[in-house]
N, C-alpha and C. Protein backbone atom coordinates (compact mmCIF):
# COMPACT_ATOMS: atom_id res chain seq x y z
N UNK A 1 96.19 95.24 9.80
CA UNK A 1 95.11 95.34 10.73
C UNK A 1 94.71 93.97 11.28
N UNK A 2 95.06 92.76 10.38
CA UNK A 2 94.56 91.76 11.02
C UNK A 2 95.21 91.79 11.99
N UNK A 3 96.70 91.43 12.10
CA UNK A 3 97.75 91.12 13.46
C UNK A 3 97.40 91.90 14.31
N UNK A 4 96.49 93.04 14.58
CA UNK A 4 95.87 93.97 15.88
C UNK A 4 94.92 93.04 16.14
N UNK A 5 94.03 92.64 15.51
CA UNK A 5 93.13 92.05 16.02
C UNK A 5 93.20 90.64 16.79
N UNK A 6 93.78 89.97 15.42
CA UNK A 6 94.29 89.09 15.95
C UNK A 6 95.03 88.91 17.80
N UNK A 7 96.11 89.94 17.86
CA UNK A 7 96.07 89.96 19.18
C UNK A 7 95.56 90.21 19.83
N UNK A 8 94.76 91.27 19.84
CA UNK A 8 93.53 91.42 20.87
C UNK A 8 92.53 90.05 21.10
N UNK A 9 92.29 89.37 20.00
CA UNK A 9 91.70 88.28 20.58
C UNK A 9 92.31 87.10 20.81
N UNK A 10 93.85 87.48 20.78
CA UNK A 10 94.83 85.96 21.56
C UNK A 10 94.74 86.54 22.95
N UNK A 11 94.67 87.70 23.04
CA UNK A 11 95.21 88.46 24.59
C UNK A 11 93.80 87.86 25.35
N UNK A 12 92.86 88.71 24.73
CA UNK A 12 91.79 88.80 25.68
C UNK A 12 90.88 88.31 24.98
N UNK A 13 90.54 88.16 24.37
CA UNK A 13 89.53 87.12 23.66
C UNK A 13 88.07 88.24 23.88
N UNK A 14 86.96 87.50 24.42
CA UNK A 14 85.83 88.57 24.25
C UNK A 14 85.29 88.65 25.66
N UNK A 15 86.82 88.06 26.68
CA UNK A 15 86.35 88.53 28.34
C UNK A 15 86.48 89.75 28.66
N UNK A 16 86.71 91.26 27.93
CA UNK A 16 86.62 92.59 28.09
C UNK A 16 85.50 92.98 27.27
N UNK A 17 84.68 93.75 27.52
CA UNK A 17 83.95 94.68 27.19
C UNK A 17 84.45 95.48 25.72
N UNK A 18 85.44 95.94 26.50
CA UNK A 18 86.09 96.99 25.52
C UNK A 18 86.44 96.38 24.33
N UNK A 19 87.05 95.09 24.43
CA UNK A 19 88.05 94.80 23.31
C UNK A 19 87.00 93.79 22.10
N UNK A 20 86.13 93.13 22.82
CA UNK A 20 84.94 92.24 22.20
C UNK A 20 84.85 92.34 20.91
N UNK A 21 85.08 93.81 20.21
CA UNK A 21 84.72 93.90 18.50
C UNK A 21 85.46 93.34 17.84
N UNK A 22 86.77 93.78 18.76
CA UNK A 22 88.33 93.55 18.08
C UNK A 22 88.15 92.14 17.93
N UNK A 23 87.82 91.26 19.13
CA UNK A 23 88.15 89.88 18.64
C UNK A 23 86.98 89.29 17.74
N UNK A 24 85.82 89.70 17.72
CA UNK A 24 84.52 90.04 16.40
C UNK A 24 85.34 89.86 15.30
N UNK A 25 86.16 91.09 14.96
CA UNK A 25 86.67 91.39 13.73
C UNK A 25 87.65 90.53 13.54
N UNK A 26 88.53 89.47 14.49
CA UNK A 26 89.75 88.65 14.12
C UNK A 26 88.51 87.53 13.01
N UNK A 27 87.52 87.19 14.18
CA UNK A 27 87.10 86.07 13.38
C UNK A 27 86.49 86.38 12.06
N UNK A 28 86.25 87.19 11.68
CA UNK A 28 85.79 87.73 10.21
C UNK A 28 86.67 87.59 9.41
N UNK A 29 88.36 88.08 9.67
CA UNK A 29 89.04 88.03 8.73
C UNK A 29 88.92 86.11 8.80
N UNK A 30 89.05 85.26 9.97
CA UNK A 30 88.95 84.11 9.44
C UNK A 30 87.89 83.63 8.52
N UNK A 31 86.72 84.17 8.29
CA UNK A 31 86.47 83.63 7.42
C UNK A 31 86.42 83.78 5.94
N UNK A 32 86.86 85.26 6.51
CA UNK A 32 87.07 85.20 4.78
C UNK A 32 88.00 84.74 3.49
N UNK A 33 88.49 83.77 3.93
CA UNK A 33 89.19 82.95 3.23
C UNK A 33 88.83 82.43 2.17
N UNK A 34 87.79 82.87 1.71
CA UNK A 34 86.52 82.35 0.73
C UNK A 34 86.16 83.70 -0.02
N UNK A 35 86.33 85.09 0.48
CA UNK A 35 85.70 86.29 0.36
C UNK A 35 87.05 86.50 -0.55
N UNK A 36 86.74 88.17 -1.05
CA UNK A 36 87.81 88.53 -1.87
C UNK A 36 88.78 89.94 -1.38
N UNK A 37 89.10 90.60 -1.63
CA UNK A 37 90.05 92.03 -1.17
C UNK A 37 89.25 92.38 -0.68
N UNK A 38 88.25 93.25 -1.08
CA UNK A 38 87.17 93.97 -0.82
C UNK A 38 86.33 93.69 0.40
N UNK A 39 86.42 92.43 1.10
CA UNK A 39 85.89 92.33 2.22
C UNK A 39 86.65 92.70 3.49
N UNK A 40 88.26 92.08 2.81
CA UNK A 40 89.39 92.56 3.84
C UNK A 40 89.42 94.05 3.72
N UNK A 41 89.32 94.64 2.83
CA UNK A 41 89.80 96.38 3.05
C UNK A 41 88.50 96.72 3.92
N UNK A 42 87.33 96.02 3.70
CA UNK A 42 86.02 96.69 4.97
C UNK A 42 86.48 95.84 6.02
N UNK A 43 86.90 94.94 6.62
CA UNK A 43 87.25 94.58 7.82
C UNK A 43 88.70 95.29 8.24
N UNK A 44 89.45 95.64 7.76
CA UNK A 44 90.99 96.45 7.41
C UNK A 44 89.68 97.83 8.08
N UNK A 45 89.12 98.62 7.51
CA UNK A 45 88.38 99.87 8.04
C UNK A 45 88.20 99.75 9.48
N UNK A 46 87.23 98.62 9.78
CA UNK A 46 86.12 98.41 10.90
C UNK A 46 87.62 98.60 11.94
N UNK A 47 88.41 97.57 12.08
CA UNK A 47 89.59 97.73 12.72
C UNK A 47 89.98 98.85 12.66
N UNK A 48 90.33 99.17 12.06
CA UNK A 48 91.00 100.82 12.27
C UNK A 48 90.04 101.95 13.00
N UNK A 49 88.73 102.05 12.73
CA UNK A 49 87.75 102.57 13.22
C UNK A 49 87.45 102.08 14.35
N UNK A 50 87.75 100.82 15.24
CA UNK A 50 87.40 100.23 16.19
C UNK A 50 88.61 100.93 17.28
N UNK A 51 89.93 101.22 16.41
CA UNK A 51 90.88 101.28 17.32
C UNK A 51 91.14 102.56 17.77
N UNK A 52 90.53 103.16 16.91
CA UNK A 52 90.60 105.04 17.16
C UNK A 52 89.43 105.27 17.80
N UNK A 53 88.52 104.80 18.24
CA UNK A 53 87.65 104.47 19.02
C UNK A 53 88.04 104.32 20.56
N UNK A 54 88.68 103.55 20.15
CA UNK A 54 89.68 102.52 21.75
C UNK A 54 90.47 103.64 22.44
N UNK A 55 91.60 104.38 21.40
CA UNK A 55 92.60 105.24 21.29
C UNK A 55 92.07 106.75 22.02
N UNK A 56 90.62 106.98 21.17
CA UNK A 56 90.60 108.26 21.54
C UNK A 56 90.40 109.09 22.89
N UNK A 57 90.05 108.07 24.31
CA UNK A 57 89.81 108.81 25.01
C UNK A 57 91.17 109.08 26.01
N UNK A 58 92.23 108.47 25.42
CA UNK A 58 93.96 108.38 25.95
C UNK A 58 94.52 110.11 25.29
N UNK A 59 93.67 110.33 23.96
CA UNK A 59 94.41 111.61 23.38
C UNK A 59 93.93 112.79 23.62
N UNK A 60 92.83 112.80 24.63
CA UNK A 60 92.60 114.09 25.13
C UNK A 60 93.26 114.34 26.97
């Protein structure tokens, strides 16, 4: 989940609307370099929840 985010905020950084959380959530995983699993599996969620979010109005 990071490498999604991560690209979303190499691509577009937080000049879209849409994508803004995504690159939110890249910088979180940067900091948690200090944090333990447990912060990555809730930022690992938020991403995934951010993207089915993104996703869902393509699957109807």
């Amino acid at each position: 989940m990071k490498f999604t985010a991560f690209r979303i905020n190499q691509r577009y950084g937080r000049e879209l609307p849409l994508t803004a959380r995504l690159a939110e959530l890249d910088d979180e995983y940067a900091f948690l370099e200090y944090g333990g699993d447990e912060a990555v599996a809730q930022i690992d969620a938020e991403v995934i929840a951010e993207a089915r979010r993104l996703a869902a109005p393509l699957s109807t």
